[in-house]
C-alpha atoms as a PDB file:
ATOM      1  CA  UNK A   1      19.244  10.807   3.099  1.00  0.00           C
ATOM      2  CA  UNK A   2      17.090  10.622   6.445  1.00  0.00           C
ATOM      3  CA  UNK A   3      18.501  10.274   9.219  1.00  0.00           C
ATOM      4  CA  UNK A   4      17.416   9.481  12.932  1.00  0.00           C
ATOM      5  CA  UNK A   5      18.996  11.088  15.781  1.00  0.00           C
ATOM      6  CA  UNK A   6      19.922   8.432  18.301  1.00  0.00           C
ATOM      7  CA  UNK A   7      21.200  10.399  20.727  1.00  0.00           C
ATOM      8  CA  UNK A   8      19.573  10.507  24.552  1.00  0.00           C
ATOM      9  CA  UNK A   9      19.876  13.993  26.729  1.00  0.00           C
ATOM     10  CA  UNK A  10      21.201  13.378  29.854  1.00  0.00           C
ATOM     11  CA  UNK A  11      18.838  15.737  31.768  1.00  0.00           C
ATOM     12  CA  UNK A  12      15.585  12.783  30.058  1.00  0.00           C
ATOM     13  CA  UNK A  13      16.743  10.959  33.388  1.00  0.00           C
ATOM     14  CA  UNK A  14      16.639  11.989  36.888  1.00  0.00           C
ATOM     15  CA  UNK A  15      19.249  11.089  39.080  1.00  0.00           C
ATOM     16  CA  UNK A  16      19.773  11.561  42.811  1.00  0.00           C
ATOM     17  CA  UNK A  17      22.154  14.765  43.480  1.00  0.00           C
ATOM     18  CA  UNK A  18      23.671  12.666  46.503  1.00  0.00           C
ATOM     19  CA  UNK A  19      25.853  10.280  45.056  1.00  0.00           C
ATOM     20  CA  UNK A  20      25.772   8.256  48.141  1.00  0.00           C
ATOM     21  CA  UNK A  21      21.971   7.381  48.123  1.00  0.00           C
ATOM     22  CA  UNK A  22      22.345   6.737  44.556  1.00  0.00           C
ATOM     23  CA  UNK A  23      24.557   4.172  45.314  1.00  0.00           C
ATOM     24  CA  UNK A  24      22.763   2.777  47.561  1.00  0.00           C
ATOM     25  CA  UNK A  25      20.036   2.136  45.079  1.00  0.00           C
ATOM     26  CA  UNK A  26      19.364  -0.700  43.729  1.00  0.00           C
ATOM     27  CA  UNK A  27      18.921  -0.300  39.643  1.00  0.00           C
ATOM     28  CA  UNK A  28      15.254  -1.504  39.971  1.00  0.00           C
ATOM     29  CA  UNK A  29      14.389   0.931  42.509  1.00  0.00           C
ATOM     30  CA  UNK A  30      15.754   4.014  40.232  1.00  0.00           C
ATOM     31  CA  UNK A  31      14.123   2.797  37.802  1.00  0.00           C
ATOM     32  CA  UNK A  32      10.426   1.924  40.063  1.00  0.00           C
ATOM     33  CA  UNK A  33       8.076   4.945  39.828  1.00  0.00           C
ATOM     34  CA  UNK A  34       5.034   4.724  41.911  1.00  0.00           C
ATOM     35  CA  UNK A  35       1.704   4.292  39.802  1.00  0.00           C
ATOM     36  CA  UNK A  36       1.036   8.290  40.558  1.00  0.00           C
ATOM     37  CA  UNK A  37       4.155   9.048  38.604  1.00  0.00           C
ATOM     38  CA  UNK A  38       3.405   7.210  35.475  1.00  0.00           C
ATOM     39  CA  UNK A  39       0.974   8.781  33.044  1.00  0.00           C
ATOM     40  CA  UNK A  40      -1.101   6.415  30.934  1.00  0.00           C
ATOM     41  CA  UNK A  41      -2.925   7.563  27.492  1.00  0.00           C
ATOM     42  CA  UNK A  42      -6.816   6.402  27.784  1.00  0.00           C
ATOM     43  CA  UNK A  43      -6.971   5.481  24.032  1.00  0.00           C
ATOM     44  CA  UNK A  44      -5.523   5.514  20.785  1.00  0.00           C
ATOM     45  CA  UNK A  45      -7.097   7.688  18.554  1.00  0.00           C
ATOM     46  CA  UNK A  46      -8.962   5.891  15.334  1.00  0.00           C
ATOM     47  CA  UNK A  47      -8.286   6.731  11.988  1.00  0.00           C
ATOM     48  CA  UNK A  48     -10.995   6.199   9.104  1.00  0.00           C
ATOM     49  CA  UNK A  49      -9.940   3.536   6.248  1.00  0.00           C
ATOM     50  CA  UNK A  50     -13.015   5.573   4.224  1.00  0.00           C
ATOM     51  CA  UNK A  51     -14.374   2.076   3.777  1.00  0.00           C
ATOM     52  CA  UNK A  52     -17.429   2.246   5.923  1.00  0.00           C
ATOM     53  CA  UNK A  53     -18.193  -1.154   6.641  1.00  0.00           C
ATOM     54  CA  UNK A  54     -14.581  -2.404   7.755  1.00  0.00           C
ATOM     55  CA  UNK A  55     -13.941   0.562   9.781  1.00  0.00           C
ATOM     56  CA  UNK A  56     -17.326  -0.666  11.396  1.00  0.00           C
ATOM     57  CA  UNK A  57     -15.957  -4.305  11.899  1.00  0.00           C
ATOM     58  CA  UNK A  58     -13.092  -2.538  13.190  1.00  0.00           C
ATOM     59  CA  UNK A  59     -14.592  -0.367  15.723  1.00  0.00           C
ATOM     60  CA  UNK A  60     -13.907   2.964  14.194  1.00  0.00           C
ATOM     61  CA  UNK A  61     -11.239   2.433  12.433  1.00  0.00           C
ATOM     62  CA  UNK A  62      -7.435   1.341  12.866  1.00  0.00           C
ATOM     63  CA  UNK A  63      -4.942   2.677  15.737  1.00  0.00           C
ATOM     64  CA  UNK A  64      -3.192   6.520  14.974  1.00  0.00           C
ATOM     65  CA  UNK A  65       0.553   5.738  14.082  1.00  0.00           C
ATOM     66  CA  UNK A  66       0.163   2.383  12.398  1.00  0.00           C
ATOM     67  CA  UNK A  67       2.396   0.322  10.285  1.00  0.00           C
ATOM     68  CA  UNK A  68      -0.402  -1.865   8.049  1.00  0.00           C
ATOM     69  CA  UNK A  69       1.300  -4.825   5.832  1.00  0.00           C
ATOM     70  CA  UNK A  70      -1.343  -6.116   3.265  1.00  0.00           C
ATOM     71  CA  UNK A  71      -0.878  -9.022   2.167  1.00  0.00           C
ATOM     72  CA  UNK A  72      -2.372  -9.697  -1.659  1.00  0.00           C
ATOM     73  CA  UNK A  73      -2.925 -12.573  -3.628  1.00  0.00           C
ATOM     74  CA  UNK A  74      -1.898 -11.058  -7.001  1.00  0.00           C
ATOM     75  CA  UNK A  75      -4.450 -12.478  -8.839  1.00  0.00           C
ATOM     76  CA  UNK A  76      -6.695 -10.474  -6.920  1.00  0.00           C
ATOM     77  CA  UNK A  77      -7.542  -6.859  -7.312  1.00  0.00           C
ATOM     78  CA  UNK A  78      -6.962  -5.446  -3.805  1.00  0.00           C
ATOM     79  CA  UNK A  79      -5.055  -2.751  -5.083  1.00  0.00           C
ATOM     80  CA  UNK A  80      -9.147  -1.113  -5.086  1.00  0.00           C
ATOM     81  CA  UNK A  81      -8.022  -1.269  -1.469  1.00  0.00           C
ATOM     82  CA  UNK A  82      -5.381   1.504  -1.610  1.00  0.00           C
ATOM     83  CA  UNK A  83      -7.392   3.748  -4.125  1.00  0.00           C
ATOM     84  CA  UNK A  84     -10.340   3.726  -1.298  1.00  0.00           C
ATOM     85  CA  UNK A  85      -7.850   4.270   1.298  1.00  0.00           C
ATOM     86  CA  UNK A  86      -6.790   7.520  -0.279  1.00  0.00           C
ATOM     87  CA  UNK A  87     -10.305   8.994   0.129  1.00  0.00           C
ATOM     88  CA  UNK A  88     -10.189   9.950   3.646  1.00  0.00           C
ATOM     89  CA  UNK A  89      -7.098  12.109   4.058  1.00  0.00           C
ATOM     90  CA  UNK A  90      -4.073  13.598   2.401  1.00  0.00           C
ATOM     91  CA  UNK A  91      -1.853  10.544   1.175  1.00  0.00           C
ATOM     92  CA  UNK A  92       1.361  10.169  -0.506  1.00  0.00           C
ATOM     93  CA  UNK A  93       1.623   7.176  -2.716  1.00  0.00           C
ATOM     94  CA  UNK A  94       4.937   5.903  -3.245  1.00  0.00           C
ATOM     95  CA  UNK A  95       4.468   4.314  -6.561  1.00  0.00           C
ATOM     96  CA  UNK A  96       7.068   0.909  -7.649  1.00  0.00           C
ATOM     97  CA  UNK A  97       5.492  -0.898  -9.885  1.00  0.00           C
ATOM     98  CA  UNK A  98       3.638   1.799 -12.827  1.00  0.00           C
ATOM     99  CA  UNK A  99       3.895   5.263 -13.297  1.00  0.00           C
ATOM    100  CA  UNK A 100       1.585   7.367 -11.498  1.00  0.00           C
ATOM    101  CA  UNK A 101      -0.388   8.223 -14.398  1.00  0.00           C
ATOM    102  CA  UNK A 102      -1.435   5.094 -15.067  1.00  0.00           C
ATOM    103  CA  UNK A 103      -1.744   4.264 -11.614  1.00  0.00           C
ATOM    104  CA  UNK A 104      -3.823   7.705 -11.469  1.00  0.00           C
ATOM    105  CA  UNK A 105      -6.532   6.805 -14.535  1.00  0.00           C
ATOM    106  CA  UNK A 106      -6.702   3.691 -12.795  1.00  0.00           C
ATOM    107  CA  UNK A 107      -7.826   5.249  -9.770  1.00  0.00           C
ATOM    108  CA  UNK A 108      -9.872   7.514 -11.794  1.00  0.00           C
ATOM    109  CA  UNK A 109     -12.117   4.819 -13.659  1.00  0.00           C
ATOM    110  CA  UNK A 110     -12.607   3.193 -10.696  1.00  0.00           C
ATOM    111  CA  UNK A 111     -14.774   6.249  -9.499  1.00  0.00           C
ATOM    112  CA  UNK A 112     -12.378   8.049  -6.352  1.00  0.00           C
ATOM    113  CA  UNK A 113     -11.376  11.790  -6.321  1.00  0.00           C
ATOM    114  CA  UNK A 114      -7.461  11.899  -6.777  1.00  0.00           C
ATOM    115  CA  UNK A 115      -7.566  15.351  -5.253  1.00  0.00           C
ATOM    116  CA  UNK A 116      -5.978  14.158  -1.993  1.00  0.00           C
ATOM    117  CA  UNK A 117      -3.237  12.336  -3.725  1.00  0.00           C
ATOM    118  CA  UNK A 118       1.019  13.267  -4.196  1.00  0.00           C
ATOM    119  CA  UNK A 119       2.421  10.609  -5.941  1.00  0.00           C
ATOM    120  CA  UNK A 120       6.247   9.739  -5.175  1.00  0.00           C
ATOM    121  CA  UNK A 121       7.530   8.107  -8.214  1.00  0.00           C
ATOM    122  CA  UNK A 122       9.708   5.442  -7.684  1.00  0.00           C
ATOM    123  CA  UNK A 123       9.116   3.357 -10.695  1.00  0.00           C
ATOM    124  CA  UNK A 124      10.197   6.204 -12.752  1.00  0.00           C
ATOM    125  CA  UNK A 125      13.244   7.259 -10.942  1.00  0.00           C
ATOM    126  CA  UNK A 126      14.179   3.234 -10.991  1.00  0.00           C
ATOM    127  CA  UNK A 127      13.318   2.530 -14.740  1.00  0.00           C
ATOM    128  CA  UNK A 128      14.269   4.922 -16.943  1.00  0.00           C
ATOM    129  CA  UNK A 129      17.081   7.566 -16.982  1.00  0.00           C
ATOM    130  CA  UNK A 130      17.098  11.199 -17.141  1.00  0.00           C
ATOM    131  CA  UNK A 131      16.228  11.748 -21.376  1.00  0.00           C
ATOM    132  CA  UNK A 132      12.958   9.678 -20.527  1.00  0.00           C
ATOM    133  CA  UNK A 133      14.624   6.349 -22.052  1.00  0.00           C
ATOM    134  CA  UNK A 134      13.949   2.786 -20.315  1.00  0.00           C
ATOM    135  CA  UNK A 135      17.058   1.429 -18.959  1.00  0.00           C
ATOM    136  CA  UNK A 136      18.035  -2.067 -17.825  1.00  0.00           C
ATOM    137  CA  UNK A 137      18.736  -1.876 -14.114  1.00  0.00           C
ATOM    138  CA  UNK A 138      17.515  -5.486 -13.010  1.00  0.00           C
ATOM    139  CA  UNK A 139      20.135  -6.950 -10.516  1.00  0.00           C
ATOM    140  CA  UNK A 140      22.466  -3.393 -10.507  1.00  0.00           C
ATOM    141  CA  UNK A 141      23.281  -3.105  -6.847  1.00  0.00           C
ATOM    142  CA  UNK A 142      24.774   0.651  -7.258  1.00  0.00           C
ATOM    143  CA  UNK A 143      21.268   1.306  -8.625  1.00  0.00           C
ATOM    144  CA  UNK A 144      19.132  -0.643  -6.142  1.00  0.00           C
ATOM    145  CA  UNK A 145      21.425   1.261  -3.420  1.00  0.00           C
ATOM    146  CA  UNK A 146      20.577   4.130  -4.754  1.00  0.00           C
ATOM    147  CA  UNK A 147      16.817   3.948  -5.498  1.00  0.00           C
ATOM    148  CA  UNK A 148      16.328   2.711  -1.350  1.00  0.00           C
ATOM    149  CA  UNK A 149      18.355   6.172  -0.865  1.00  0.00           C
ATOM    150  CA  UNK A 150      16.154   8.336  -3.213  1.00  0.00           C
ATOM    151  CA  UNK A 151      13.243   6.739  -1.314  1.00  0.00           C
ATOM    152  CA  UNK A 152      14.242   7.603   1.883  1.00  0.00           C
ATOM    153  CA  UNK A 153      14.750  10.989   1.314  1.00  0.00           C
ATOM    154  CA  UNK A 154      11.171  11.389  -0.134  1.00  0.00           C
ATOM    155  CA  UNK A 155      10.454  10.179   3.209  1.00  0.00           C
ATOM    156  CA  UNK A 156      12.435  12.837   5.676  1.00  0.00           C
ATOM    157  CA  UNK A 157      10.505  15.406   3.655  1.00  0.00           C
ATOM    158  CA  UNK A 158       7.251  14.421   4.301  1.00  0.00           C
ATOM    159  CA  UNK A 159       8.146  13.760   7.546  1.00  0.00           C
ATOM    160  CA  UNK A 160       9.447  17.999   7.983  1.00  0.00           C
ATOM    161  CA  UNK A 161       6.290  18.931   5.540  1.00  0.00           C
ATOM    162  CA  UNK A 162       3.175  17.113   7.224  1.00  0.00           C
ATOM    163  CA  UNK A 163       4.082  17.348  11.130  1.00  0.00           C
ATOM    164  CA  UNK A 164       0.959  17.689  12.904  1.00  0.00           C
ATOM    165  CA  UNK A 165      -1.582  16.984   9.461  1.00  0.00           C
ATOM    166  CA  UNK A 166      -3.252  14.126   9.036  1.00  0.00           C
ATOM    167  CA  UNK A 167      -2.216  11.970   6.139  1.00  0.00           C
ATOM    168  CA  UNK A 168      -1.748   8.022   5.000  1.00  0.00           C
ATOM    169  CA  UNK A 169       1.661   6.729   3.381  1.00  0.00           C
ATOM    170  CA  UNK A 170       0.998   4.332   0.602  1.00  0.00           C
ATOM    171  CA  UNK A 171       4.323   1.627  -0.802  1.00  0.00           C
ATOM    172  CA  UNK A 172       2.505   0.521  -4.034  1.00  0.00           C
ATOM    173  CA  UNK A 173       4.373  -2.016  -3.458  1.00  0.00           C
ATOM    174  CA  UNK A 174       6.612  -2.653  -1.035  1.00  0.00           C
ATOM    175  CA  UNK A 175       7.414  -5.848  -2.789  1.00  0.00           C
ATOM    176  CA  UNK A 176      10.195  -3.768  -4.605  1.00  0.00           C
ATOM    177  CA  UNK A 177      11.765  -3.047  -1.959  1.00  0.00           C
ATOM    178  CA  UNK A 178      12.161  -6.163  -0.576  1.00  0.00           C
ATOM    179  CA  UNK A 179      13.664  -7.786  -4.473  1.00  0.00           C
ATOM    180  CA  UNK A 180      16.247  -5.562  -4.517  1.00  0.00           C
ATOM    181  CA  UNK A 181      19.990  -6.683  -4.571  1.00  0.00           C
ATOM    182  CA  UNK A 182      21.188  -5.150  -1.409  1.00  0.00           C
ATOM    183  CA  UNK A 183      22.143  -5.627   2.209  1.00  0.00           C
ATOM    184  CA  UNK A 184      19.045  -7.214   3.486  1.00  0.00           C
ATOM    185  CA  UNK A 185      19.643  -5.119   6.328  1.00  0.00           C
ATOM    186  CA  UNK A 186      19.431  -1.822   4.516  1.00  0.00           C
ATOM    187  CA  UNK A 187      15.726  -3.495   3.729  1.00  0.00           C
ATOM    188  CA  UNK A 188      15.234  -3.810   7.561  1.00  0.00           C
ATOM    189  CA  UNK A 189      16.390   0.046   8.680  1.00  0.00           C
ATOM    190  CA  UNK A 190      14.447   1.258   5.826  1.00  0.00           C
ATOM    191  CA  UNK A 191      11.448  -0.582   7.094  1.00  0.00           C
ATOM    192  CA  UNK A 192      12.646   1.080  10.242  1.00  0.00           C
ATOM    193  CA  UNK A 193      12.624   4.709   9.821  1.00  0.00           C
ATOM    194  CA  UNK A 194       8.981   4.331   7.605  1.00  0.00           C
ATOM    195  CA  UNK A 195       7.966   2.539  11.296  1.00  0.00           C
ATOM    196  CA  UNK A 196       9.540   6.031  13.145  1.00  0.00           C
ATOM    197  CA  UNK A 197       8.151   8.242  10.660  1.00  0.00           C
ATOM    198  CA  UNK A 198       4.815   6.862  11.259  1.00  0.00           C
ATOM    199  CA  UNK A 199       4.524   6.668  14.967  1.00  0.00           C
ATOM    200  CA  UNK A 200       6.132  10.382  14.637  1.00  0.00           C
ATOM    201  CA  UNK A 201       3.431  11.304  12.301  1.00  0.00           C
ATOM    202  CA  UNK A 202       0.144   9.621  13.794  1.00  0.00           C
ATOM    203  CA  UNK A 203      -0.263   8.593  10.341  1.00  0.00           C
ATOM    204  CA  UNK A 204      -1.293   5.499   8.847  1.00  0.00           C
ATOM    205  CA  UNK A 205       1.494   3.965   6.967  1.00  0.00           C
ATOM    206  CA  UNK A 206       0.496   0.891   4.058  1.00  0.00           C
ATOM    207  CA  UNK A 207       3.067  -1.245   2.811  1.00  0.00           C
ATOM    208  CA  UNK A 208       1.339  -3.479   0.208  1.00  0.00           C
ATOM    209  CA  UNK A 209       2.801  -6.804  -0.590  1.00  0.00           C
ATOM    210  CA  UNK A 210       2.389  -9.431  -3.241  1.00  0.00           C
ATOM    211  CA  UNK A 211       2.271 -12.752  -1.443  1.00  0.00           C
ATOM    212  CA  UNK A 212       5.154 -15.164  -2.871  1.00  0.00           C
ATOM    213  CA  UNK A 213       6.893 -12.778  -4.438  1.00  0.00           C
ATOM    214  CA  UNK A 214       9.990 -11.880  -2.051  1.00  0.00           C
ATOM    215  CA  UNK A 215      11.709 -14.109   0.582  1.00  0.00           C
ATOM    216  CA  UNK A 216       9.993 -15.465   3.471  1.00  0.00           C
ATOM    217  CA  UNK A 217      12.467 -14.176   6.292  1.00  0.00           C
ATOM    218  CA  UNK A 218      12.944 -10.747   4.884  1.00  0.00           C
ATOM    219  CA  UNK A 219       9.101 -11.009   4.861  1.00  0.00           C
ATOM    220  CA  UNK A 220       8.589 -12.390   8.711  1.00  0.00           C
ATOM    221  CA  UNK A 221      10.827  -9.805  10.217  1.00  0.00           C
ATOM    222  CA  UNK A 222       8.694  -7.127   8.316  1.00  0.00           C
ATOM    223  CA  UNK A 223       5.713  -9.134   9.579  1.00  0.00           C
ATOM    224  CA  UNK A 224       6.537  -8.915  13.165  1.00  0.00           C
ATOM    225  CA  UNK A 225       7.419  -4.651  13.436  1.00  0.00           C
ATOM    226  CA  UNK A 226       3.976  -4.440  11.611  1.00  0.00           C
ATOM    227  CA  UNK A 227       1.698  -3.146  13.776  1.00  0.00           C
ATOM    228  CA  UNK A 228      -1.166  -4.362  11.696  1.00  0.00           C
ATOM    229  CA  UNK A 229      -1.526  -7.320   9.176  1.00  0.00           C
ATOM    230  CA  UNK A 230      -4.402  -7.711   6.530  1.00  0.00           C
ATOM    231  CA  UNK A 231      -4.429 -10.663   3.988  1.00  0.00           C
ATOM    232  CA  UNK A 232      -6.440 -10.510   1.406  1.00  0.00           C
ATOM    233  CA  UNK A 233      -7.077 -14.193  -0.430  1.00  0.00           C
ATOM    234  CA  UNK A 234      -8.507 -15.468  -3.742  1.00  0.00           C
ATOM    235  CA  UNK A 235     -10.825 -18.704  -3.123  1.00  0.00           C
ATOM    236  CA  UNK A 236     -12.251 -20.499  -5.589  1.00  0.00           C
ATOM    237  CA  UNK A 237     -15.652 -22.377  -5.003  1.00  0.00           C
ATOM    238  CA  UNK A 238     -17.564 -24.372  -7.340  1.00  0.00           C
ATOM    239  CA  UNK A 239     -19.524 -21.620  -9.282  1.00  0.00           C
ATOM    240  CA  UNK A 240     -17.875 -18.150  -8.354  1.00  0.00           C
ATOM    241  CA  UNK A 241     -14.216 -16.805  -7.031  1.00  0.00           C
ATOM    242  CA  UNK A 242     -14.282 -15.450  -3.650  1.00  0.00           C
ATOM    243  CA  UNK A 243     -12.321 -12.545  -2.279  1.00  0.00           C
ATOM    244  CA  UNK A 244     -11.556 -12.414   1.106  1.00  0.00           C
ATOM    245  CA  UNK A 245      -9.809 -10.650   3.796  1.00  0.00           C
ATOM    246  CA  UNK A 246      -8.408 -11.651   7.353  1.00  0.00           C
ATOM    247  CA  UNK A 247      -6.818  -8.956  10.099  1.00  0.00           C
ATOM    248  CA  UNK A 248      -5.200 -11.929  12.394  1.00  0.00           C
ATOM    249  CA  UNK A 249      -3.076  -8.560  14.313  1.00  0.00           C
ATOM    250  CA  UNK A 250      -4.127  -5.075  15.106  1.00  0.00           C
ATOM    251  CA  UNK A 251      -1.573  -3.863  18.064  1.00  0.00           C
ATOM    252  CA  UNK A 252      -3.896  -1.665  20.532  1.00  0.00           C
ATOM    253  CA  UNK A 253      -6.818  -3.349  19.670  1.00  0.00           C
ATOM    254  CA  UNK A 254      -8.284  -6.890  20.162  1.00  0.00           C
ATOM    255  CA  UNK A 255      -7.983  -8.267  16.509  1.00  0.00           C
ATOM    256  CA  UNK A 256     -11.134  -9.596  14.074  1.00  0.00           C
ATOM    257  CA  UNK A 257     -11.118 -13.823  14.109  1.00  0.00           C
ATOM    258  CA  UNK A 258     -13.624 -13.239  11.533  1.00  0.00           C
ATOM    259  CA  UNK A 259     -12.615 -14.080   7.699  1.00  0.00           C
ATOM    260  CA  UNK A 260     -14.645 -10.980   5.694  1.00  0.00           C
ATOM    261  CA  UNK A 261     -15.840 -11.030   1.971  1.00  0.00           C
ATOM    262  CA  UNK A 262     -15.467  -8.536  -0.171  1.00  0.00           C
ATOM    263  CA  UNK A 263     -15.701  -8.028  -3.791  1.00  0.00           C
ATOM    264  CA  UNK A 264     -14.788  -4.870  -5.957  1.00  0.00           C
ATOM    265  CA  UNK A 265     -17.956  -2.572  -7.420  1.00  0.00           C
ATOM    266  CA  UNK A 266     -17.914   0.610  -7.233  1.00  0.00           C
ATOM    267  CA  UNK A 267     -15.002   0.503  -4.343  1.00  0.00           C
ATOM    268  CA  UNK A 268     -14.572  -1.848  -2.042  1.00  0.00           C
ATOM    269  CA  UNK A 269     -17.808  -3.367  -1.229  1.00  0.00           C
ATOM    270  CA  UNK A 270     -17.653  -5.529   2.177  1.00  0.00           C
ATOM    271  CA  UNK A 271     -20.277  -8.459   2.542  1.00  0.00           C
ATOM    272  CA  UNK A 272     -21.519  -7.931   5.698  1.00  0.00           C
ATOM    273  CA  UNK A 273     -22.915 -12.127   5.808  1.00  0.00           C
ATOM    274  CA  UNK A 274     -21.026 -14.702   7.949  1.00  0.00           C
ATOM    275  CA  UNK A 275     -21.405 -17.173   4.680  1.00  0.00           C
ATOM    276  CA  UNK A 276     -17.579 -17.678   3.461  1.00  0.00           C
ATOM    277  CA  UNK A 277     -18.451 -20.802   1.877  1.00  0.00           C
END
């Protein structure tokens, strides 16, 4: 199971060697540095969602080391979203909801090379046992427990095995996580350590999410460690259904008020008109 190491060296601070003028001190002024002493990065590096036209809407792309929570109407087919997200680096698609193959033909049909895919099969693991039969696990909390564990182990090893290699983490979905019968707070530190293992990485991390489908605080305390939000809506209008996408946070960056239509062709294909209605 992964584990994060807490622990703080002693010789990360600087104290004063006189004990005296230490004490003296007031805690603010050890703690004050003078602007010379504090170094400040310039800019965030951008990584590519290999959909050309939002990356342009977002400037280049979204912030290295970023936590993304999509939010999908599940009548909607943003899952296209993942499949295109894979494109522009190594990813490893934690899969909850299908088996990979069928995730994989899916991915397939829809035109994208799978080439830079390693599926992590949850759904498997969860759903059937070790002779390849289905098995009833619904509402087992031993096996919910256990599935979170087997999920965060597939985690510490691609944290060891892609250190300094640019990849993407996909939770297709993350909704699974979130219905099972546990601790909600075994929810929360896994949510945790995939927030770690991203900023660790540089990686972009995309938990995708079925709107009404889990609870709502379980949801807002996800909602406010994300370091990015998209929501992706279904709209109906008199002659045709509308698909469209807000980012209402991007941490780093000043976030799109704009509401952006999309609909799926070959990809993800971005209208590029202010029109909504």
């Amino acid at each position: 199971m992964l584990s994060i190491n807490n622990t703080v060296e002693a010789n990360n601070f600087t104290h004063e060697e006189n004990s005296e003028d230490y004490g003296e001190k007031s805690l603010y002024d050890n703690l004050r540095k003078s602007p010379q002493d504090i170094s400040y990065q310039e800019s965030v590096p951008l990584h590519k969602t290999s959909i050309s036209a939002l990356d342009r809407n977002l400037g280049g792309g979204l912030p290295a080391g970023s936590t993304i929570y999509f939010s999908a109407d599940p009548r909607s087919m943003s899952e296209i979203f993942l499949y295109q997200f894979t494109q522009s680096r190594k990813t490893y698609y934690f899969t909850t909801e299908r088996r990979p193959k069928f995730v994989l033909a899916d991915i397939i049909n829809a035109g994208f090379d799978p080439s830079n895919i390693i599926f992590v099969d949850i759904y498997s693991e969860y759903y059937f046992s070790s002779q390849g039969d289905m098995v009833e696990n619904l509402g087992n909390e031993y096996v919910d427990s256990k599935i979170l564990e087997f999920a965060e182990y597939n985690l510490g090893n691609i944290q060891s095995d892609s250190m300094n290699e640019e990849i993407n983490i996909i939770i297709d979905s993350f909704s699974f996580f979130m219905n099972l019968r546990i601790n909600p707070g075994a929810i929360r530190q896994f949510t945790n350590l995939l927030y770690e293992s991203t900023k660790s990485l540089q990686c972009l991390t995309y938990l995708y999410c079925l709107k009404g489908s889990h609870p709502e605080n379980l949801e807002n305390s996800i909602l406010v460690n994300a370091d990015v939000i998209f929501e992706s809506s279904l709209e109906r209008a008199s002659d045709k259904v509308i698909n469209t996408l807000s980012i209402p946070k991007i941490r780093g960056m000043v976030p799109n008020s704009e509401i952006i239509k999309f609909k799926i062709g070959e990809g993800v294909q971005i209208d590029t008109s202010r029109d909504i209605a």
